[in-house]
N, C-alpha and C. Protein backbone atom coordinates (compact mmCIF):
# COMPACT_ATOMS: atom_id res chain seq x y z
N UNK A 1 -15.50 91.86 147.02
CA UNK A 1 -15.97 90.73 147.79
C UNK A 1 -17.26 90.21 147.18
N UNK A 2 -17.45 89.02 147.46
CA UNK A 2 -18.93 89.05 146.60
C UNK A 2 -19.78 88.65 147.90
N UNK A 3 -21.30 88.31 147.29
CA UNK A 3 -22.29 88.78 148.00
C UNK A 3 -22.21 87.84 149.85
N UNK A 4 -21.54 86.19 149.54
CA UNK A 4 -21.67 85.58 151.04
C UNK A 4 -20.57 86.88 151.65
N UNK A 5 -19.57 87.14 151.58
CA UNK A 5 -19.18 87.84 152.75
C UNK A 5 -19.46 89.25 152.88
N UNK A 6 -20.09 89.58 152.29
CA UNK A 6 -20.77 91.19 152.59
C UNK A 6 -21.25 91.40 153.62
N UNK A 7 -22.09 90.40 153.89
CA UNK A 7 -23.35 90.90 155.19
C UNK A 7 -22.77 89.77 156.47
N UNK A 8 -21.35 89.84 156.33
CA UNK A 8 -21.15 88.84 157.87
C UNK A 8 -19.81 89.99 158.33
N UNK A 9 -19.44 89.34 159.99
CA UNK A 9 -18.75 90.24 160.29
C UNK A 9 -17.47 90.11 159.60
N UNK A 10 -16.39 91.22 160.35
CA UNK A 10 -14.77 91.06 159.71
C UNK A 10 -14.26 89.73 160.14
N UNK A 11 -14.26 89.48 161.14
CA UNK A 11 -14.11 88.18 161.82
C UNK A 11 -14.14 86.99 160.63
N UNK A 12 -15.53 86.65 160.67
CA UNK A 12 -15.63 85.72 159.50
C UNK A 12 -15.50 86.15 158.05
N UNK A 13 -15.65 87.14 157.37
CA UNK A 13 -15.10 87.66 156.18
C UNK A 13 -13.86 86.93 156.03
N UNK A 14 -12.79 87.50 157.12
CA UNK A 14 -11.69 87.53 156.97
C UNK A 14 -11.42 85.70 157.01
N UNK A 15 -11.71 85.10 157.63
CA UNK A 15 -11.96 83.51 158.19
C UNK A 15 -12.08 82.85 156.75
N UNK A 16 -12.91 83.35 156.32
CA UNK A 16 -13.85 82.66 154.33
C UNK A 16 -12.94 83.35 153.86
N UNK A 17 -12.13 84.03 153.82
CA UNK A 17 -11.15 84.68 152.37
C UNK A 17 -9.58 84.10 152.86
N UNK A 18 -9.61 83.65 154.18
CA UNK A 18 -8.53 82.18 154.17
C UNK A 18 -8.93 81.36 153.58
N UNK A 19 -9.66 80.49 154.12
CA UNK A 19 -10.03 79.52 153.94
C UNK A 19 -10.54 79.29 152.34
N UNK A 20 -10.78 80.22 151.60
CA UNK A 20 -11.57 80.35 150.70
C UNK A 20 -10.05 80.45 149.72
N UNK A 21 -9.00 80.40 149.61
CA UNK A 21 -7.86 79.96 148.99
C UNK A 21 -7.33 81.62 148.44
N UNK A 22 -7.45 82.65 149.38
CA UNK A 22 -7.40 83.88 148.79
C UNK A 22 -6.02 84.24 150.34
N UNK A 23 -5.48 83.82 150.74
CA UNK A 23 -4.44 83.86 151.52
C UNK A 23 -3.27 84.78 151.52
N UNK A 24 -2.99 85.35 150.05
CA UNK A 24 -2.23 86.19 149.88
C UNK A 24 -2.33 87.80 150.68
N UNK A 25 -1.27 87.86 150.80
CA UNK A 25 -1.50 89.63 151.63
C UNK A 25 -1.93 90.15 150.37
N UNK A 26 -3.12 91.27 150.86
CA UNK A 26 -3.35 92.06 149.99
C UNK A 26 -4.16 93.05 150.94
N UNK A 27 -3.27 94.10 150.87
CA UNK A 27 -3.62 95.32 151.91
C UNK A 27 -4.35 96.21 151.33
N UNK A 28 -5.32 96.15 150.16
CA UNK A 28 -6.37 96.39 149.65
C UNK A 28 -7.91 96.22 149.67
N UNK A 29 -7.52 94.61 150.57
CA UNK A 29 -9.02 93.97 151.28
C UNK A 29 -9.37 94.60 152.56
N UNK A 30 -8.29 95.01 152.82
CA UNK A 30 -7.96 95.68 154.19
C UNK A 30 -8.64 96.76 154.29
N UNK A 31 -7.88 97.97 153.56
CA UNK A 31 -8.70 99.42 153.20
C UNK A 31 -9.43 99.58 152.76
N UNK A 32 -10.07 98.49 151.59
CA UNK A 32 -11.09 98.44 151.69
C UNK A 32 -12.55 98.54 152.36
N UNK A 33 -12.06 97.54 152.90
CA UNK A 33 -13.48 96.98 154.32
C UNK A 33 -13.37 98.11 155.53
N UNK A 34 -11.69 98.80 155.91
CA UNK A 34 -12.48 99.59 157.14
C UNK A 34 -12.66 101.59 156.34
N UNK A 35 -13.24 101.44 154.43
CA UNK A 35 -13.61 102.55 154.00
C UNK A 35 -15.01 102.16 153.86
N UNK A 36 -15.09 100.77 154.12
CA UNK A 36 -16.68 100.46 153.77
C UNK A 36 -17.16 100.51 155.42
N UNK A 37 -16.69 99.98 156.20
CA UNK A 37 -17.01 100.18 157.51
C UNK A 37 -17.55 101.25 158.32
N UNK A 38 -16.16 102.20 158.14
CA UNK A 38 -16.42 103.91 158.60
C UNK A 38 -17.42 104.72 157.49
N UNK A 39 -17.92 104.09 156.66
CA UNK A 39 -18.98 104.82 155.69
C UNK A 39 -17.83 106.09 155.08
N UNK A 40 -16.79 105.81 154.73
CA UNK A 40 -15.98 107.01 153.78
C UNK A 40 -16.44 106.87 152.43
N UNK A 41 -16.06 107.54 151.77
CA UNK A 41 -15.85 107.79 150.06
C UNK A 41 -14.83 107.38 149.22
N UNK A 42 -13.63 107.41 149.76
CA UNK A 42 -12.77 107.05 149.50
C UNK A 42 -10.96 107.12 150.16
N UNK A 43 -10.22 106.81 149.44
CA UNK A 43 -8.49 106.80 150.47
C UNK A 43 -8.00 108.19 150.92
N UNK A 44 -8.82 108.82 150.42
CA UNK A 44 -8.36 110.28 150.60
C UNK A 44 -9.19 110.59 152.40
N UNK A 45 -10.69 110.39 151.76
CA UNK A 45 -11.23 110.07 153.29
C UNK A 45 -10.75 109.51 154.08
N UNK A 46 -10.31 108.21 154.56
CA UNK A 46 -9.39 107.05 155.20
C UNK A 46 -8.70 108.19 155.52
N UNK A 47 -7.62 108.44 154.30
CA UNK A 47 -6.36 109.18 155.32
C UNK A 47 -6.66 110.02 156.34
N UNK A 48 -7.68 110.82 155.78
CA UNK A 48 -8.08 111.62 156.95
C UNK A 48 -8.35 111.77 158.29
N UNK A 49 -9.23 109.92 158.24
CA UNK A 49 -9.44 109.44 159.66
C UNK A 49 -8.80 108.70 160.38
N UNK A 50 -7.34 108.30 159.65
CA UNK A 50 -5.98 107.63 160.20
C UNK A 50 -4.85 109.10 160.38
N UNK A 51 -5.57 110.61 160.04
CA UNK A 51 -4.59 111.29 160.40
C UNK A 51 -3.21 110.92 159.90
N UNK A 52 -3.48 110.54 158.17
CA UNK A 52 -1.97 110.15 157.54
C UNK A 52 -2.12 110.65 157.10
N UNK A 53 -1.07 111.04 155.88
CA UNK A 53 -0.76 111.68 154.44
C UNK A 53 -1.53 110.92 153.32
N UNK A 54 -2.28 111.59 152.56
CA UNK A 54 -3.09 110.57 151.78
C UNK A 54 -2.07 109.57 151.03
N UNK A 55 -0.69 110.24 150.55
CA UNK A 55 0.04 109.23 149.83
C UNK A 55 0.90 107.92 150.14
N UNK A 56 0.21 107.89 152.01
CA UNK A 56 0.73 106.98 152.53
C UNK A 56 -0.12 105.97 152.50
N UNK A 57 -1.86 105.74 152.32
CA UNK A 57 -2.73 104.96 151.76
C UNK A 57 -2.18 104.57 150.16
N UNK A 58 -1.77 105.28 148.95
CA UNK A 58 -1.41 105.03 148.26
C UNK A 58 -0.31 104.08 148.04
N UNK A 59 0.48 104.45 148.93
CA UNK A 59 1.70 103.42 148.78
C UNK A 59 1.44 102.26 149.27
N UNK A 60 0.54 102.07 150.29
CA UNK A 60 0.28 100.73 151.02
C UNK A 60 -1.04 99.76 150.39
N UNK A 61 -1.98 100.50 149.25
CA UNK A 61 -2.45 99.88 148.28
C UNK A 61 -1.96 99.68 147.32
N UNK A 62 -0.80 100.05 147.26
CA UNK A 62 0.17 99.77 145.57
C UNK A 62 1.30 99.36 146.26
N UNK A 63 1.29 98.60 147.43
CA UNK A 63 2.33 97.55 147.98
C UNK A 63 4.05 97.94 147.72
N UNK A 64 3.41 99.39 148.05
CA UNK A 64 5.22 100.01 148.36
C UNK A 64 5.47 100.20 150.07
N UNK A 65 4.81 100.07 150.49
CA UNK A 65 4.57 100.55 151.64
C UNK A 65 3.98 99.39 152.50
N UNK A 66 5.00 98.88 153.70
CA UNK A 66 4.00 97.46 154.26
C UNK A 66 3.00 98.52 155.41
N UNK A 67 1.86 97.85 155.95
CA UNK A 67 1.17 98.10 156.88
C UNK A 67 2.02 98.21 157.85
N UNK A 68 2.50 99.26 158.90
CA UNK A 68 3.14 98.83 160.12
C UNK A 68 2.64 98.74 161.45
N UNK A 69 2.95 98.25 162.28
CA UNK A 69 2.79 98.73 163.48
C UNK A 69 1.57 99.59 163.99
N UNK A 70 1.79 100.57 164.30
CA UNK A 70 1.42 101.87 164.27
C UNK A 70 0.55 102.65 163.22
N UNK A 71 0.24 102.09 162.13
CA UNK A 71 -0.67 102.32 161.24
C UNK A 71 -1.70 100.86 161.50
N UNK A 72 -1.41 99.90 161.88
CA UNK A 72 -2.69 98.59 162.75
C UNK A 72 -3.03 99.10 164.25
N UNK A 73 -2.38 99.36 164.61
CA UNK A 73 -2.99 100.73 165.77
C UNK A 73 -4.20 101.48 165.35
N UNK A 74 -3.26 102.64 164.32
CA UNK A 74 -4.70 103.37 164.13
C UNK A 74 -5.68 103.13 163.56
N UNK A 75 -5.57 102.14 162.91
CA UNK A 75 -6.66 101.42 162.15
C UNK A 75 -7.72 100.93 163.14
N UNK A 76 -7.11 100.00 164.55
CA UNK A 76 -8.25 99.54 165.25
C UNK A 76 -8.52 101.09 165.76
N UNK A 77 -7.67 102.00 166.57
CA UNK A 77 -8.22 102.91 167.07
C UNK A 77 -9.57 103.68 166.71
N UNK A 78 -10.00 103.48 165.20
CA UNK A 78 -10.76 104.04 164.47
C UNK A 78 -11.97 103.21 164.26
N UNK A 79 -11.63 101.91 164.12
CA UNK A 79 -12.33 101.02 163.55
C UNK A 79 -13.19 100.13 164.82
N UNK A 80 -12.51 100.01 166.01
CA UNK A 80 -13.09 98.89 166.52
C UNK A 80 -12.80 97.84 166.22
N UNK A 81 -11.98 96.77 165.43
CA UNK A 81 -11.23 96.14 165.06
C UNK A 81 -10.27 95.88 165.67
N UNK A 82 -10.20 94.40 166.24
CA UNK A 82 -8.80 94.32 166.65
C UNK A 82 -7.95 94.14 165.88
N UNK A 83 -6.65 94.31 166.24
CA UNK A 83 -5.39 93.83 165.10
C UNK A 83 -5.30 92.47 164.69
N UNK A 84 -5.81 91.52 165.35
CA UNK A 84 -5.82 89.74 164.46
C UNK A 84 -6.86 90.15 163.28
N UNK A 85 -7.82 90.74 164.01
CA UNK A 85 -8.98 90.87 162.79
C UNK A 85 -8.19 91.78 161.39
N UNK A 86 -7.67 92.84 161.80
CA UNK A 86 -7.17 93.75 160.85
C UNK A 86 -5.82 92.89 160.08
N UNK A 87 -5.27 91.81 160.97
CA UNK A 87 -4.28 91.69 160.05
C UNK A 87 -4.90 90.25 159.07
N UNK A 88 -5.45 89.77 159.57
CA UNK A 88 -6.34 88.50 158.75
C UNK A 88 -7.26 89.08 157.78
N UNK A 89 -7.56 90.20 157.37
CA UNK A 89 -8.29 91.36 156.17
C UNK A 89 -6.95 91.17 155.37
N UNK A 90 -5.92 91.72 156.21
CA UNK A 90 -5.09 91.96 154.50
C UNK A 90 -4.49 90.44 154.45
N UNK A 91 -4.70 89.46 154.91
CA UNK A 91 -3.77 88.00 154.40
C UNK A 91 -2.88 87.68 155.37
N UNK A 92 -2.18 88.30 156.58
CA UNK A 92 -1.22 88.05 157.38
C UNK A 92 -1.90 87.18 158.38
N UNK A 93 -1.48 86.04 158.32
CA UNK A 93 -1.35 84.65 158.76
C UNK A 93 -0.49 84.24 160.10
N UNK A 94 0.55 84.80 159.92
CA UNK A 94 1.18 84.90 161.13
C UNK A 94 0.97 84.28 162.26
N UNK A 95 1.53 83.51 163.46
CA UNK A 95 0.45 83.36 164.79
C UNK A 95 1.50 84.09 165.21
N UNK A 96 2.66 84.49 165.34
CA UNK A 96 3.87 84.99 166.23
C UNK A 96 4.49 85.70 165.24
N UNK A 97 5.09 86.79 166.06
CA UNK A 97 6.12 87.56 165.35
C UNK A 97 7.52 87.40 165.88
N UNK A 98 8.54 86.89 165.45
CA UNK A 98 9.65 87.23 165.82
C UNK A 98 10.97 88.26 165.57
N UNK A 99 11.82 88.32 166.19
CA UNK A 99 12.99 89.24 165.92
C UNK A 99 14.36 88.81 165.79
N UNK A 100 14.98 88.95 165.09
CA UNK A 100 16.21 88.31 164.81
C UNK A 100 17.01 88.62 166.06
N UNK A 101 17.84 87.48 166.70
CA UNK A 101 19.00 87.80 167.69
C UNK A 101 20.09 88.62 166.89
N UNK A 102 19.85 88.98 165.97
CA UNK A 102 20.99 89.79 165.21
C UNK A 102 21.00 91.03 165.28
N UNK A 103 19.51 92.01 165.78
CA UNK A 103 19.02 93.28 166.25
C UNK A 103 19.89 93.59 167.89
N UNK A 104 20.17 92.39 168.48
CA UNK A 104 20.41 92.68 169.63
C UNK A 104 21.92 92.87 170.27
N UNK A 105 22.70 92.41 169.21
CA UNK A 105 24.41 92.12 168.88
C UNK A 105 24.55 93.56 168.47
N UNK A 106 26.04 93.99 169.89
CA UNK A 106 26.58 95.00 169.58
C UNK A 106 27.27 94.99 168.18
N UNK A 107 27.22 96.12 167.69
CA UNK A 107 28.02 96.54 166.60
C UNK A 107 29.53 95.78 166.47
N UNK A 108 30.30 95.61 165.80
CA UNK A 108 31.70 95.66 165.94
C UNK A 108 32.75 96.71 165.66
């Protein structure tokens, strides 16, 4: 990040790195900011304080692995962060999520 969004909150960080033409998901800005947040060392730390497998930070900074659910959970759980805030860090834009009527169709 460079130096304007260092010293402002996630809120607006995240606000200037839209707006600022950087829009792409990247779930690296993400883990980033809540290893700089919680004062860790590094992903190994993180995992620790998301109570994951460290190689599940790995996969989700080397974009094998999407953020889910339940890992934006524990992220605010830890962080104080809500999930708009946490998902506007990594690029997800989103205003609604939907589900396909095709989840809900019995089998044949």
């Amino acid at each position: 990040m460079n130096s304007q969004t260092e010293n402002t909150a996630p809120q607006e960080q995240a606000t200037h790195l839209i707006f600022s033409g950087h829009s792409l998901y990247n779930p690296c800005r993400l883990l980033d900011t809540l290893i700089e947040q919680l004062g860790l060392k590094n992903d190994a730390a993180l995992a620790r304080a998301l109570e994951v497998a460290p190689p599940m930070i790995s996969k989700i900074r080397h974009r094998t692995l999407p953020v889910g659910g339940a890992m934006l959970i524990r992220m605010h759980e830890i962080s104080d962060l809500n999930i708009a805030d946490l998902r506007l860090l990594m690029g997800d834009q989103r205003k609604k999520f939907r589900i396909s009527d095709k989840q809900f169709k019995p089998k044949k």
